[in-house]
C-alpha atoms as a PDB file:
ATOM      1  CA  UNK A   1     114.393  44.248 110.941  1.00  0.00           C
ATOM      2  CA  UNK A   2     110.867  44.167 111.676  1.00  0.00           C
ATOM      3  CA  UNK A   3     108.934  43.146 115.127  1.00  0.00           C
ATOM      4  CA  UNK A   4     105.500  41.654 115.091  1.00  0.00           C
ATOM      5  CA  UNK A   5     103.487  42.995 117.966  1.00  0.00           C
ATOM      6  CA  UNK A   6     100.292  40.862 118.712  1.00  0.00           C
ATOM      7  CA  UNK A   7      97.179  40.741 121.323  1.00  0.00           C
ATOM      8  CA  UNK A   8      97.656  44.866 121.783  1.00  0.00           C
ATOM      9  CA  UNK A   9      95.219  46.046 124.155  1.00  0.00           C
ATOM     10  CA  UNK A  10      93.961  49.374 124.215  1.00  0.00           C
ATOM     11  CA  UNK A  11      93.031  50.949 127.786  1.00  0.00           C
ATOM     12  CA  UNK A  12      89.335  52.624 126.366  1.00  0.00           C
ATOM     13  CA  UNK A  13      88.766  49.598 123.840  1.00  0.00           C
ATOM     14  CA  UNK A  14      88.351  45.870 124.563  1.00  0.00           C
ATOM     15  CA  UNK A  15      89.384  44.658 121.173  1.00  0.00           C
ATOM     16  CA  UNK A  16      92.670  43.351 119.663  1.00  0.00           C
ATOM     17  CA  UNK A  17      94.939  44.372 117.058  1.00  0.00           C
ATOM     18  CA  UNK A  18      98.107  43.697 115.261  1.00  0.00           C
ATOM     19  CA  UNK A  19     100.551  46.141 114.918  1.00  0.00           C
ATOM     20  CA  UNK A  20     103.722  45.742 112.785  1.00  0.00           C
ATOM     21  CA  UNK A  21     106.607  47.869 114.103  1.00  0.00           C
ATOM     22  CA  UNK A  22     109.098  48.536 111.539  1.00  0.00           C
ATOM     23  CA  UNK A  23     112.764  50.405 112.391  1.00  0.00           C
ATOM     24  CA  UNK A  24     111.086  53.720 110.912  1.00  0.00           C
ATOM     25  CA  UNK A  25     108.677  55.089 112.957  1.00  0.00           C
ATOM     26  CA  UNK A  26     106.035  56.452 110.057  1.00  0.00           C
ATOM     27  CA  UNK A  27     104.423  59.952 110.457  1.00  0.00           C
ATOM     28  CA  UNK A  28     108.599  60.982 112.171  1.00  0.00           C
ATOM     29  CA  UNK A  29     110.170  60.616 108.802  1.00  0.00           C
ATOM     30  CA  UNK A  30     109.238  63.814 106.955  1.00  0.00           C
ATOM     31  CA  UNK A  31     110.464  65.409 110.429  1.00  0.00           C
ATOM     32  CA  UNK A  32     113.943  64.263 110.761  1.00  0.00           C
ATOM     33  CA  UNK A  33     114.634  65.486 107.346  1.00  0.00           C
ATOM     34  CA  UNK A  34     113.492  69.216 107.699  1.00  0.00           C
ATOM     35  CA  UNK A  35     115.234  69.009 111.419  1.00  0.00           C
ATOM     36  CA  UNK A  36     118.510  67.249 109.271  1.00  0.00           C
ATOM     37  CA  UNK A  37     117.926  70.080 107.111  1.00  0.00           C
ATOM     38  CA  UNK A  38     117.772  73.103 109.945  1.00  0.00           C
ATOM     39  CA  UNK A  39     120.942  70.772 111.720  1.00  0.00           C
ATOM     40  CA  UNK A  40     122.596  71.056 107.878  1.00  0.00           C
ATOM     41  CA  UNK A  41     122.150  74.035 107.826  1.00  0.00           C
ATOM     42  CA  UNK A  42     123.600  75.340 110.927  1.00  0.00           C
ATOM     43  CA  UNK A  43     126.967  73.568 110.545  1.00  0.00           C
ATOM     44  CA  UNK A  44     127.368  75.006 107.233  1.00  0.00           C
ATOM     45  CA  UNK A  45     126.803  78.384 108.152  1.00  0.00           C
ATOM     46  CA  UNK A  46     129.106  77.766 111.466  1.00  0.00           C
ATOM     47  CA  UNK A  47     132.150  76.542 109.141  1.00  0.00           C
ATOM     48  CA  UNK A  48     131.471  79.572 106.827  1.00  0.00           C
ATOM     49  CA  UNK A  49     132.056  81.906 109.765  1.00  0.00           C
ATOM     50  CA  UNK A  50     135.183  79.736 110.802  1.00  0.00           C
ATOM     51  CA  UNK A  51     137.079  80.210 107.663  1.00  0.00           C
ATOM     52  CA  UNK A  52     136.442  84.142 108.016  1.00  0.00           C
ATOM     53  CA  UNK A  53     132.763  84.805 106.343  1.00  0.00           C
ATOM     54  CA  UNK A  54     130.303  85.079 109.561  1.00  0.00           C
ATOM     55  CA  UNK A  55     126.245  86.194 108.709  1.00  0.00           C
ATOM     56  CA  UNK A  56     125.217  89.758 109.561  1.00  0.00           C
ATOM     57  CA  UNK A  57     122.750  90.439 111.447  1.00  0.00           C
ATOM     58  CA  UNK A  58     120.817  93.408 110.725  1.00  0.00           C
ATOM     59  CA  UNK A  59     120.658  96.387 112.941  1.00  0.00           C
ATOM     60  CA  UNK A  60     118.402  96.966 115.290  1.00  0.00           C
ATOM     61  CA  UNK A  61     116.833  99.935 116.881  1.00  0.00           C
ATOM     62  CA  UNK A  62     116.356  98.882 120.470  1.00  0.00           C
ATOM     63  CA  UNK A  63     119.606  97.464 120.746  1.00  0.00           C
ATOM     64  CA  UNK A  64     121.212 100.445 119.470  1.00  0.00           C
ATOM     65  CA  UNK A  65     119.160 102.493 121.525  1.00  0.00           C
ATOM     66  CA  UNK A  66     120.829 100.995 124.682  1.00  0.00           C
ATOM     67  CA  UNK A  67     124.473 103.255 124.292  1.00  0.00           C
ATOM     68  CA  UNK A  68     121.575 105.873 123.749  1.00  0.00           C
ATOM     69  CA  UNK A  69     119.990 105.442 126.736  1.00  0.00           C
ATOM     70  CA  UNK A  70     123.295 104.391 129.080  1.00  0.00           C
ATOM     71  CA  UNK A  71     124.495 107.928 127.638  1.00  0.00           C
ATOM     72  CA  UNK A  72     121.074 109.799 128.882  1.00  0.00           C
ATOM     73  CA  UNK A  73     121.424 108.259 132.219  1.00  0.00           C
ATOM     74  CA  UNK A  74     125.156 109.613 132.596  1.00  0.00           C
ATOM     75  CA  UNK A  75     124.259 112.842 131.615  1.00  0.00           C
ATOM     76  CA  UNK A  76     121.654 112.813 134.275  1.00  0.00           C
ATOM     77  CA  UNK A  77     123.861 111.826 136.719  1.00  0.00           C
ATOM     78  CA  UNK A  78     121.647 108.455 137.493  1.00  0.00           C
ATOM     79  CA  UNK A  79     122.286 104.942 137.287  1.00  0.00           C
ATOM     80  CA  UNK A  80     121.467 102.165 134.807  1.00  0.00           C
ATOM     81  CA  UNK A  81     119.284  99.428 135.632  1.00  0.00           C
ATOM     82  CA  UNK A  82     119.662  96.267 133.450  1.00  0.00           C
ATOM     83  CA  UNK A  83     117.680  92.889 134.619  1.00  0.00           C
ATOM     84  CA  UNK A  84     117.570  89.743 132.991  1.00  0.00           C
ATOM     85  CA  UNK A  85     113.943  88.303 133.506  1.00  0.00           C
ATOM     86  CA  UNK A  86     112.816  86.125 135.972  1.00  0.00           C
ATOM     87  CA  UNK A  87     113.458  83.109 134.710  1.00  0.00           C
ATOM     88  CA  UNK A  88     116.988  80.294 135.575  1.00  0.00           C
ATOM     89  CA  UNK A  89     119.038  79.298 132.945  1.00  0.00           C
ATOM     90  CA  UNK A  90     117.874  75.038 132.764  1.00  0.00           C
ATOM     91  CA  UNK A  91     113.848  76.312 132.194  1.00  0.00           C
ATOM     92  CA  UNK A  92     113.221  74.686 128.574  1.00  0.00           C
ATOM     93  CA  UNK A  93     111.360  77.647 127.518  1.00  0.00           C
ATOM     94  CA  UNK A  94     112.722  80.385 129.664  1.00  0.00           C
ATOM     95  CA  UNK A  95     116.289  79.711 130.154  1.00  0.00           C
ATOM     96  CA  UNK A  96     117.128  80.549 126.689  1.00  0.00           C
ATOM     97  CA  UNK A  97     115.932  83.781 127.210  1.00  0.00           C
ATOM     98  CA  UNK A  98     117.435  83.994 130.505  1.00  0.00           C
ATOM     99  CA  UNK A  99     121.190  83.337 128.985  1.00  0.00           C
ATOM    100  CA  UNK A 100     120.393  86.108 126.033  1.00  0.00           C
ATOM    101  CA  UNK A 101     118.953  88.741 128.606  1.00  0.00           C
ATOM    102  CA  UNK A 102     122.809  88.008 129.996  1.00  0.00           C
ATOM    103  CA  UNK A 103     124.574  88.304 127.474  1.00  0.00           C
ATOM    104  CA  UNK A 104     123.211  91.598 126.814  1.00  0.00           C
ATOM    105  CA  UNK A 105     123.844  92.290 130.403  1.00  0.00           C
ATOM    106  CA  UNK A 106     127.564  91.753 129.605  1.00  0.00           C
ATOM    107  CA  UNK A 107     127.201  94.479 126.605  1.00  0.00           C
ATOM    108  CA  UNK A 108     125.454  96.685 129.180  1.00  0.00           C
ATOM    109  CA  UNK A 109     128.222  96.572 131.560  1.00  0.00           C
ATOM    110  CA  UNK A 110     130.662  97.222 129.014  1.00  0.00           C
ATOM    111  CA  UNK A 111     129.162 100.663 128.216  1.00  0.00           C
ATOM    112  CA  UNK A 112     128.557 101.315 131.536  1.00  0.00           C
ATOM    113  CA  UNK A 113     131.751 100.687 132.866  1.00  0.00           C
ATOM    114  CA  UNK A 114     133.416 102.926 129.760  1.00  0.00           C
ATOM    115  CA  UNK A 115     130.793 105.742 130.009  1.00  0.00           C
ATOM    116  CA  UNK A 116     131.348 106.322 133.724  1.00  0.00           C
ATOM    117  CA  UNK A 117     127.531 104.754 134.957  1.00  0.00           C
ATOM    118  CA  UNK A 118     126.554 102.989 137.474  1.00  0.00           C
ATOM    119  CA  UNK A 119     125.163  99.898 136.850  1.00  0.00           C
ATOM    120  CA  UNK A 120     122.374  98.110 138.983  1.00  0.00           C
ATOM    121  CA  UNK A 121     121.445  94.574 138.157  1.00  0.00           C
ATOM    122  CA  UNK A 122     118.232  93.315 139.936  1.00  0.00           C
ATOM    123  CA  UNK A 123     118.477  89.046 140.167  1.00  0.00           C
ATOM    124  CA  UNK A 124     115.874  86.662 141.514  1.00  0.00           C
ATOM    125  CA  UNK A 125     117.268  83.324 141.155  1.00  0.00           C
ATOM    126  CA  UNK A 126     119.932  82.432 143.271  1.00  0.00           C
ATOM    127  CA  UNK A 127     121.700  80.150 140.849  1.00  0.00           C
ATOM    128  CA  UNK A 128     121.643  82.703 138.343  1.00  0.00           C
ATOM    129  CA  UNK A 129     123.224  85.922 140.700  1.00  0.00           C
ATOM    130  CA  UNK A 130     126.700  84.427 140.960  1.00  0.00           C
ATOM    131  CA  UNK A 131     126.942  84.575 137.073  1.00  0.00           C
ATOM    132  CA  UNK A 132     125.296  87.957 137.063  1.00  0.00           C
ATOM    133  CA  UNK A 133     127.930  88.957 139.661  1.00  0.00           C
ATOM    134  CA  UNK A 134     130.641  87.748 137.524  1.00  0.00           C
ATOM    135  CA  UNK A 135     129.677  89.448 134.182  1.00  0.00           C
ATOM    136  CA  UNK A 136     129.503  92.595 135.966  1.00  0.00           C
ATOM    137  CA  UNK A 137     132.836  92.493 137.603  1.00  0.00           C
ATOM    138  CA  UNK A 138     134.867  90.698 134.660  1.00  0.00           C
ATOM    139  CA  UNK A 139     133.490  94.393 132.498  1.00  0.00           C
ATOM    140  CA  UNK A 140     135.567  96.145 135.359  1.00  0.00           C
ATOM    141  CA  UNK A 141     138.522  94.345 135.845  1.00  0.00           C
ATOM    142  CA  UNK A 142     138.584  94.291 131.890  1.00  0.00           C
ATOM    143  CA  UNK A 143     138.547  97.861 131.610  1.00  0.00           C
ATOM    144  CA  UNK A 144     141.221  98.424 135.009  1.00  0.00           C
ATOM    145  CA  UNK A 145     138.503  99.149 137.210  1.00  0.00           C
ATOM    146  CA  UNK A 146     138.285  96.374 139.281  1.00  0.00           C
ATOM    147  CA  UNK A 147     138.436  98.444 142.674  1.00  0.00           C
ATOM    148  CA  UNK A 148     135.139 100.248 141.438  1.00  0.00           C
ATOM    149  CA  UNK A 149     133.084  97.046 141.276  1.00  0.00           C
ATOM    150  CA  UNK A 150     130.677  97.597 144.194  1.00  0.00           C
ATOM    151  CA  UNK A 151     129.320  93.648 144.525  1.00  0.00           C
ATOM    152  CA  UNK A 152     126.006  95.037 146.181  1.00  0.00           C
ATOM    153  CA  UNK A 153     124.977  97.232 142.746  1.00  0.00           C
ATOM    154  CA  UNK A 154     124.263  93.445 141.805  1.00  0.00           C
ATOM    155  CA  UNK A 155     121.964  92.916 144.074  1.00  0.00           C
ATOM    156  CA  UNK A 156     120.190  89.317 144.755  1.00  0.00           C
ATOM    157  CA  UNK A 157     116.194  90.388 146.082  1.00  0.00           C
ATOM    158  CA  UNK A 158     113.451  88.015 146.276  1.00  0.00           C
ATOM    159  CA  UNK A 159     112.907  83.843 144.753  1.00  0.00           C
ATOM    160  CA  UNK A 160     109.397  85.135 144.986  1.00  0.00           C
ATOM    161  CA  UNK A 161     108.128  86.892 141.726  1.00  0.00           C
ATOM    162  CA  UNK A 162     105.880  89.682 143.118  1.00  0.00           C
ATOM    163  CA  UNK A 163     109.030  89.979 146.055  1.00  0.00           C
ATOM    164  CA  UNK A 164     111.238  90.363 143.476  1.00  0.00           C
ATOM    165  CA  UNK A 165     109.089  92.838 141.328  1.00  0.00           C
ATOM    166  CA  UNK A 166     107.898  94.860 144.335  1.00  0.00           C
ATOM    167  CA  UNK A 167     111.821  95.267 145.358  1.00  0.00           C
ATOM    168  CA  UNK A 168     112.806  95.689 142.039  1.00  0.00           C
ATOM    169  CA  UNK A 169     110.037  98.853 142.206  1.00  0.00           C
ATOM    170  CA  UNK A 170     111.410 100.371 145.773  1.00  0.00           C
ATOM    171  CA  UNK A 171     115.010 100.704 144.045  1.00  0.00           C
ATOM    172  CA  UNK A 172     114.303 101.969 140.907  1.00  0.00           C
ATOM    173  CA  UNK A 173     112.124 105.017 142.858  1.00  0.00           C
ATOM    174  CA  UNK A 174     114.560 104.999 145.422  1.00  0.00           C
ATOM    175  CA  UNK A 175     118.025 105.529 143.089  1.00  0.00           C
ATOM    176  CA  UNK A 176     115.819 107.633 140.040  1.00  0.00           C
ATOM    177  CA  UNK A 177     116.920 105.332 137.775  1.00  0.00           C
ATOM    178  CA  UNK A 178     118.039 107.168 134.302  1.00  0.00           C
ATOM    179  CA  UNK A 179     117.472 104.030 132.409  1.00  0.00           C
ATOM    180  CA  UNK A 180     115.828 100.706 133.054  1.00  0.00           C
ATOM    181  CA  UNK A 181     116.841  98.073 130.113  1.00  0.00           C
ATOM    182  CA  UNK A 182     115.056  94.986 130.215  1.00  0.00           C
ATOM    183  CA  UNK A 183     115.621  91.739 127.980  1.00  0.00           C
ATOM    184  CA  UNK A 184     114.547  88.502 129.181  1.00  0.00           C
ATOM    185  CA  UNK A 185     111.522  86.404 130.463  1.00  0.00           C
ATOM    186  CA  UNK A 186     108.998  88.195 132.287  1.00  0.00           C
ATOM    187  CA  UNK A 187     105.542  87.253 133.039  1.00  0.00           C
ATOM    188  CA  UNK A 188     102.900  89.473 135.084  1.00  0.00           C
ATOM    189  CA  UNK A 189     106.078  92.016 136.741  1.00  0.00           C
ATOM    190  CA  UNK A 190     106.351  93.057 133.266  1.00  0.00           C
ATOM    191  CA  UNK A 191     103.699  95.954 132.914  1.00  0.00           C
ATOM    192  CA  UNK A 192     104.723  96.779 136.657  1.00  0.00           C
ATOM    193  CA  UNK A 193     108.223  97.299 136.198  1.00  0.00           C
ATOM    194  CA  UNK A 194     107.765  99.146 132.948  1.00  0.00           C
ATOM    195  CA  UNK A 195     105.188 101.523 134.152  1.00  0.00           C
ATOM    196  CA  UNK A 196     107.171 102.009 137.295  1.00  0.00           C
ATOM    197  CA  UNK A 197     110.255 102.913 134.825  1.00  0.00           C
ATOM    198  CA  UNK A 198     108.448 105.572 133.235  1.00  0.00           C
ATOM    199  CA  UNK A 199     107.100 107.028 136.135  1.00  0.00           C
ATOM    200  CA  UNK A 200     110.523 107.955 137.203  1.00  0.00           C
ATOM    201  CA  UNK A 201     111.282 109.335 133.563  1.00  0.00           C
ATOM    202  CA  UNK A 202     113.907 106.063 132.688  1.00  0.00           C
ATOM    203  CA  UNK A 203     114.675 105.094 129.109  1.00  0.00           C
ATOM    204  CA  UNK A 204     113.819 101.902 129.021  1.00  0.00           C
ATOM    205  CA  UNK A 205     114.773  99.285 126.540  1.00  0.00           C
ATOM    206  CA  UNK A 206     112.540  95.661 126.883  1.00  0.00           C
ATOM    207  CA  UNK A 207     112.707  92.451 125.051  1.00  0.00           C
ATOM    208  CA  UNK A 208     111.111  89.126 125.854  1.00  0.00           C
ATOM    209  CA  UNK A 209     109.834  86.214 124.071  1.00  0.00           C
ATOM    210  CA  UNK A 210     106.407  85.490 125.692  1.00  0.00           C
ATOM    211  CA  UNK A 211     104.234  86.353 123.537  1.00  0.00           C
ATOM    212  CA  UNK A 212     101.902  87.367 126.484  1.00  0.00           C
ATOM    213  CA  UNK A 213     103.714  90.161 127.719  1.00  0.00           C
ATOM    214  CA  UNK A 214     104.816  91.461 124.403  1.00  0.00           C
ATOM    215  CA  UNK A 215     102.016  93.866 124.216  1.00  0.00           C
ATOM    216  CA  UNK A 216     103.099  95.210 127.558  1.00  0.00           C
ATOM    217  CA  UNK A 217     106.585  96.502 126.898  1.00  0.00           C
ATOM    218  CA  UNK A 218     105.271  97.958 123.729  1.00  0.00           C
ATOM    219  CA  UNK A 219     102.664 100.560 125.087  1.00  0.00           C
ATOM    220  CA  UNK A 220     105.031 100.954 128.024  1.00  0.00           C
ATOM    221  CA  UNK A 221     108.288 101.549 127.132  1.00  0.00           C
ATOM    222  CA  UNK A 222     110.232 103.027 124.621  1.00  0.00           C
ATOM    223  CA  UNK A 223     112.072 100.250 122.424  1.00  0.00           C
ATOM    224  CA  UNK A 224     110.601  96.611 122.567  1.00  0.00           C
ATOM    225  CA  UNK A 225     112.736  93.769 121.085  1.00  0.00           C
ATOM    226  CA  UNK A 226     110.061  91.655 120.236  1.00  0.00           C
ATOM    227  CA  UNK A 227     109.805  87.597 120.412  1.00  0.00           C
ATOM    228  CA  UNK A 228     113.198  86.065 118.829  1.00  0.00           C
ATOM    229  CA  UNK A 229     114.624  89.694 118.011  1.00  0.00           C
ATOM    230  CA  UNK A 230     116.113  89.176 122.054  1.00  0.00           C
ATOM    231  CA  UNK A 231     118.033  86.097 120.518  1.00  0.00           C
ATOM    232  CA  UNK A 232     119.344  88.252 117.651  1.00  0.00           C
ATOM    233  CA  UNK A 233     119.908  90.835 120.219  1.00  0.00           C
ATOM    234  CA  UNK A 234     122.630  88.524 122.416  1.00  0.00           C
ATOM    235  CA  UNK A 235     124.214  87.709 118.679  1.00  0.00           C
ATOM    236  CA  UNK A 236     124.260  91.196 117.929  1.00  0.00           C
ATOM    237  CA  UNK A 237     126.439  92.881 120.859  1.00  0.00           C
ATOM    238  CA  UNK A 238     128.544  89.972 121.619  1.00  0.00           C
ATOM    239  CA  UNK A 239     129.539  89.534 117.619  1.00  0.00           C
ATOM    240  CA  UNK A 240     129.719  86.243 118.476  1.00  0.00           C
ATOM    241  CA  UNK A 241     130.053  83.844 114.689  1.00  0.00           C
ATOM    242  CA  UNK A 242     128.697  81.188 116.331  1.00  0.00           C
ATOM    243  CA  UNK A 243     125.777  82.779 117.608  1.00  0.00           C
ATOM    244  CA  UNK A 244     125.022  84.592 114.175  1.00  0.00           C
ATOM    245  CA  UNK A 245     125.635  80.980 112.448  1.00  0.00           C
ATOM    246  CA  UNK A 246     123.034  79.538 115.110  1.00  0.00           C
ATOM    247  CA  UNK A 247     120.239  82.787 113.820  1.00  0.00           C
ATOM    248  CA  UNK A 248     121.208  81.881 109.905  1.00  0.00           C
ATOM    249  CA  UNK A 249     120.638  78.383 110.563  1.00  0.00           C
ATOM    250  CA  UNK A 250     117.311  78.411 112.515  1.00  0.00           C
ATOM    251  CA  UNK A 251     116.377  81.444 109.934  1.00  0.00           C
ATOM    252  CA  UNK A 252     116.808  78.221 107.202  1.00  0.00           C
ATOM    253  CA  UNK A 253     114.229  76.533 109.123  1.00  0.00           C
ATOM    254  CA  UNK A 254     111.332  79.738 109.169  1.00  0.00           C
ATOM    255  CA  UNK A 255     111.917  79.385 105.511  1.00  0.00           C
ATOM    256  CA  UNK A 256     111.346  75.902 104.822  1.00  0.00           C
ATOM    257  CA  UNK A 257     108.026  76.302 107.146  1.00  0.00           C
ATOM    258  CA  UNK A 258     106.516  79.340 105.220  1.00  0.00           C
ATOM    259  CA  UNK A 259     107.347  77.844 101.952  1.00  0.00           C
ATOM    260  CA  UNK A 260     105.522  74.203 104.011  1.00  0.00           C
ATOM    261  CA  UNK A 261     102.523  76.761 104.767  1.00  0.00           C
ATOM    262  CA  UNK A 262     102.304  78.076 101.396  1.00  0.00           C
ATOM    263  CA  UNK A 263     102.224  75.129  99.176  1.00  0.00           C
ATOM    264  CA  UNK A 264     100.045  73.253 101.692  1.00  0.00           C
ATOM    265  CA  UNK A 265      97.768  76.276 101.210  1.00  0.00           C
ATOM    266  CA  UNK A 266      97.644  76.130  97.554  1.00  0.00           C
ATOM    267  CA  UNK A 267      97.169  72.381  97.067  1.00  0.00           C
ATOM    268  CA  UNK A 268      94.434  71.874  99.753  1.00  0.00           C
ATOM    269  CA  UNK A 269      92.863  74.921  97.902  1.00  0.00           C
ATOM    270  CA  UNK A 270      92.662  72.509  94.679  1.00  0.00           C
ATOM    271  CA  UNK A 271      91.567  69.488  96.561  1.00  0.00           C
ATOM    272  CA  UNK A 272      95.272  68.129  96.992  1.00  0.00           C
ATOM    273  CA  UNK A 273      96.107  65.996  99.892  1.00  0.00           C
ATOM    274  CA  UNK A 274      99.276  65.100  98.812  1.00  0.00           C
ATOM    275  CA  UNK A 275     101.756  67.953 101.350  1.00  0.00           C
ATOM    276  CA  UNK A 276      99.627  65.798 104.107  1.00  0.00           C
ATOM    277  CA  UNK A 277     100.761  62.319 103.244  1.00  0.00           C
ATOM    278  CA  UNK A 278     104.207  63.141 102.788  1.00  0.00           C
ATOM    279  CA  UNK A 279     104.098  65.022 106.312  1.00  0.00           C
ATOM    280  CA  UNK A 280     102.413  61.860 107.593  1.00  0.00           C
ATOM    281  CA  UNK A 281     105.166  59.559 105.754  1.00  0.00           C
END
């Protein structure tokens, strides 16, 4: 089925034009089938873990470092701060991270509850403290310790970032935290709260995916989960399939882009345009 389109006007050009709109969209093509591909992909892996062969994902230091560090903060007889970023959970960008720095919050409480820690969780957006909340006290009541869920060790502190950051400060020199875990989206509070955490001699475990703020958490704490590892990370402790299928799948798709990257490379290096036109198709 094809449309004719005639008398197009452009808004910087006073000239007219005919344009012939077929059902495919050219130059979208090439993109549907690597995204078909990644989709493909996915669902095969997800079925493979459904009939009892889910991925591995590979160990990780910083995430294993986080019993480590929940362990050191027992032993010093100091509580265990674990925050989530900044971000909510319907930011395009952020969210994602938002909803992995929570699942690793649920992992966190977990060991807490089991080791005998206390467990501080520092929340700035009001939509996302009720979930918070309920991670926290599900890891209680799941263990039989739902009468030693203290509902203000979650503690809701500022919509404002530097109010939150700047609160988030006070209580971690206030309580001496023994270790201050981090994984989520963070922007500018990020080199505070990290140097803050070392000051008061906290283990700290980060993670977040803006590239920005990367750098920070390295030189500043002592395990960084860096970029997409935090995504890994929420697959790791949950040993969710799904989640692991999701990593393989979207792993599927880095590969067909650096193999895209390389052969585009090596034909434009002999004169070839031809990686270009199909992209374009």
């Amino acid at each position: 089925m094809v449309m004719h389109v005639t008398s197009c006007r452009k808004k910087k050009e006073n000239r007219r034009c005919n344009t012939e709109m077929s059902f495919f969209v050219t130059g979208r093509i090439f993109g549907l089938l690597c995204l078909t591909a990644i989709m493909g992909a996915v669902t095969y892996y997800i079925r493979r873990a459904e009939g009892g062969k889910p991925m591995e994902v590979r160990r990780m230091a910083g995430i294993d470092a986080i019993t480590e560090a929940i362990g050191r903060a027992v032993e010093m007889g100091r509580p265990v701060f674990c925050s989530h970023g900044i971000s909510d959970m319907r930011n395009a960008t952020a969210g994602p991270q938002t909803i992995a720095g929570l699942s690793v919050l649920s992992h966190v409480a977990d060991q807490c509850v089991n080791l005998g820690a206390r467990l501080i969780v520092p929340v700035r957006n009001v939509e996302v403290w009720p979930v918070a909340t309920d991670i926290v006290e599900t890891a209680y009541k799941a263990a039989g310790k739902g009468d030693e869920f203290n509902v203000d060790d979650v503690a809701y502190l500022s919509s404002d970032q530097f109010g939150y950051s700047s609160n988030y400060l006070g209580m971690m020199m206030r309580e001496k935290a023994g270790a201050n875990i981090m994984i989520g989206a963070y922007w500018a509070e990020s080199l505070q709260l990290a140097e803050t955490g070392n000051r008061v001699g906290a283990m700290q475990v980060a993670g977040t995916a803006n590239t920005h703020q990367i750098a920070f958490f390295v030189v500043a704490t002592d395990y960084c989960l860096i970029g997409e590892e935090i995504f890994a990370a929420a697959a790791y402790v949950t040993e969710d399939p799904v989640f692991m299928s999701s990593i393989a799948g979207q792993d599927f798709g880095r590969i067909i882009a650096v193999t895209l990257m390389i052969l585009g490379t090596i034909l434009f290096t002999f004169g070839s345009d031809a990686l270009l036109q199909l992209m374009e198709w």
